[in-house]
C-alpha atoms as a PDB file:
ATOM      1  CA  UNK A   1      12.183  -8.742  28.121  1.00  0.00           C
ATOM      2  CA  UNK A   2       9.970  -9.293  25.001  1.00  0.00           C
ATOM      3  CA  UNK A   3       7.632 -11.117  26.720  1.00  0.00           C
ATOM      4  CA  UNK A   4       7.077  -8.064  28.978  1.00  0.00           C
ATOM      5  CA  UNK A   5       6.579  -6.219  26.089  1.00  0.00           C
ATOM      6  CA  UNK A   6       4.460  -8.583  24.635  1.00  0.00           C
ATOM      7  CA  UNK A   7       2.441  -8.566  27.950  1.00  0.00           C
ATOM      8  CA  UNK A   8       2.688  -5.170  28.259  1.00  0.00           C
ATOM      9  CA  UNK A   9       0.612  -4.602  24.648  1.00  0.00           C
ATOM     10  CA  UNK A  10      -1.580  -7.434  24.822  1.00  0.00           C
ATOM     11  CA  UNK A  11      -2.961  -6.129  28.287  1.00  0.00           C
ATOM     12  CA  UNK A  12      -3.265  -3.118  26.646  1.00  0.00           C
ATOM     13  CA  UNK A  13      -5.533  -3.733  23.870  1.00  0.00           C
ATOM     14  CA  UNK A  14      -7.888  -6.706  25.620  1.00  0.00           C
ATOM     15  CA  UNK A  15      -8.716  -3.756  28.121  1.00  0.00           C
ATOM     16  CA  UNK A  16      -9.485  -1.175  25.198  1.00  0.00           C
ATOM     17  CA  UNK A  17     -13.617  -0.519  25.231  1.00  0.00           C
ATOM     18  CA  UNK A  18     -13.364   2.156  22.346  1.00  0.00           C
ATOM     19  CA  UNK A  19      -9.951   1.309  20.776  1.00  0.00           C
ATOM     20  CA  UNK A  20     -11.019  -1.850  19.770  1.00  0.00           C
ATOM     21  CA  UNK A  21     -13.894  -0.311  17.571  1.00  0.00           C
ATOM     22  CA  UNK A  22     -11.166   2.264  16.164  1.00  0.00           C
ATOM     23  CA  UNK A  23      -9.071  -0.176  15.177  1.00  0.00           C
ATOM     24  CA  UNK A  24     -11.585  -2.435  13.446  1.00  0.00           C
ATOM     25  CA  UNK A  25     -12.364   0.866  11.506  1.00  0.00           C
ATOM     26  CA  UNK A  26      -8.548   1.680  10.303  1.00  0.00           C
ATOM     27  CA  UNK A  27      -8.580  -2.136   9.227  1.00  0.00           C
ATOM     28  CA  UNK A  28     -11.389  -2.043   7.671  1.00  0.00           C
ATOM     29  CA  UNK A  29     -10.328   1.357   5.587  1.00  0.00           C
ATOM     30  CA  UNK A  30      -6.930  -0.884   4.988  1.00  0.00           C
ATOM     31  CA  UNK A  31      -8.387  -3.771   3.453  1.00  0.00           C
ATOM     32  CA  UNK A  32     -10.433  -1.391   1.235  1.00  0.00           C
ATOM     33  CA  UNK A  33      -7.738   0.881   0.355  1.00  0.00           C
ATOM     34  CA  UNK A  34      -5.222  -1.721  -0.183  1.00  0.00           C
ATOM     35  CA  UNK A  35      -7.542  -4.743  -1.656  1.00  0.00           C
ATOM     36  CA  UNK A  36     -10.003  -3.351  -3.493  1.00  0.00           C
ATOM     37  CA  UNK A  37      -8.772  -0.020  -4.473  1.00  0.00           C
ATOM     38  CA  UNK A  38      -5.736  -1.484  -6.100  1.00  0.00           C
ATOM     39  CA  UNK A  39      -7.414  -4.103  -7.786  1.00  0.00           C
ATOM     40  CA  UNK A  40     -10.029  -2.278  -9.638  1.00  0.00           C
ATOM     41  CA  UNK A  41      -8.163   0.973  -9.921  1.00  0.00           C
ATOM     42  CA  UNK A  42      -4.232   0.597 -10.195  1.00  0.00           C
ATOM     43  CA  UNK A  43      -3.207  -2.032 -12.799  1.00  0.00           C
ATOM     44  CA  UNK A  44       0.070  -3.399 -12.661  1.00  0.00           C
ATOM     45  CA  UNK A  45       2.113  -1.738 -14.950  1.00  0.00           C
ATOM     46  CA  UNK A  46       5.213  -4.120 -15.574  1.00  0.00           C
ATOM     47  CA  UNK A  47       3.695  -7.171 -16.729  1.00  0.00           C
ATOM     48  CA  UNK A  48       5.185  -9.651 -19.397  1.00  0.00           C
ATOM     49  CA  UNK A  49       9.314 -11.220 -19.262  1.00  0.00           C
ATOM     50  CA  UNK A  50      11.996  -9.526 -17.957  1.00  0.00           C
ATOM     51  CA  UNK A  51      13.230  -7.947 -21.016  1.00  0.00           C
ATOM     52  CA  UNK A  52       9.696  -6.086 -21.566  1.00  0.00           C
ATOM     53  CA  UNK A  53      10.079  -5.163 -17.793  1.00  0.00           C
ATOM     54  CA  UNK A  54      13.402  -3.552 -18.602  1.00  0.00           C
ATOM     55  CA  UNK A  55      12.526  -2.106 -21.960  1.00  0.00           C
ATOM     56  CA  UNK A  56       9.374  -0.063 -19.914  1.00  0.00           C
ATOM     57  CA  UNK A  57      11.608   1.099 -17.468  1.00  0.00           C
ATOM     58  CA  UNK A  58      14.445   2.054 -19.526  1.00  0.00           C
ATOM     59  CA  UNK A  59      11.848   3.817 -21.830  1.00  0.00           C
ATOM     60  CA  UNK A  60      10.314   5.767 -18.728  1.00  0.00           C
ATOM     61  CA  UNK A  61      13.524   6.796 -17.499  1.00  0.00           C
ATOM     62  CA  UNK A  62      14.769   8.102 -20.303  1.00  0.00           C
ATOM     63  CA  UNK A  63      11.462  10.238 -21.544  1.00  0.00           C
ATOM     64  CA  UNK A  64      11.636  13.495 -20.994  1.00  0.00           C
ATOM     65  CA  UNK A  65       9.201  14.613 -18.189  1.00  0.00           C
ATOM     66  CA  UNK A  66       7.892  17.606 -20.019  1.00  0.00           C
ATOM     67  CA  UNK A  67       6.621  15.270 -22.638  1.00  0.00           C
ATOM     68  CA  UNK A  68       3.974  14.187 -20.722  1.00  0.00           C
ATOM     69  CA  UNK A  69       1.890  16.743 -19.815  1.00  0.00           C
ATOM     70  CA  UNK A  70       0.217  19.238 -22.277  1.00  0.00           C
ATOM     71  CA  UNK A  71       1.108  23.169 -21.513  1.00  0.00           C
ATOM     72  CA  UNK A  72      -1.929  25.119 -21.080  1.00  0.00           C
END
């Protein structure tokens, strides 16, 4: 049975003329959204031992979420 579906998929796509080009697009956007983007723009914030990693989160959850924005 999961060889039919295998079958099934892989027919599919090797018979796509336009999909294939789609789908090298949406991986294309995925290895730039995912790779690069996070690299240069979202630094991981938990870094250092365990006990730091606690000690942020603990500190997070317990901060008040009205503290962190400014009231115009």
């Amino acid at each position: 049975m999961l060889k039919q579906i295998w079958q099934f998929y892989y027919d599919g796509f090797r018979q796509m003329t336009i999909g294939k080009t789609l789908w090298t697009i949406i991986i294309i956007k995925l290895i730039i959204i995912f790779g690069i983007l996070r690299v240069c723009f979202f630094k991981p914030t938990l870094s250092g031992s365990d006990a730091e990693k606690a000690s942020q989160v603990r500190r997070n959850l317990v901060e008040s979420p009205t503290t962190n924005h400014v009231d115009n």
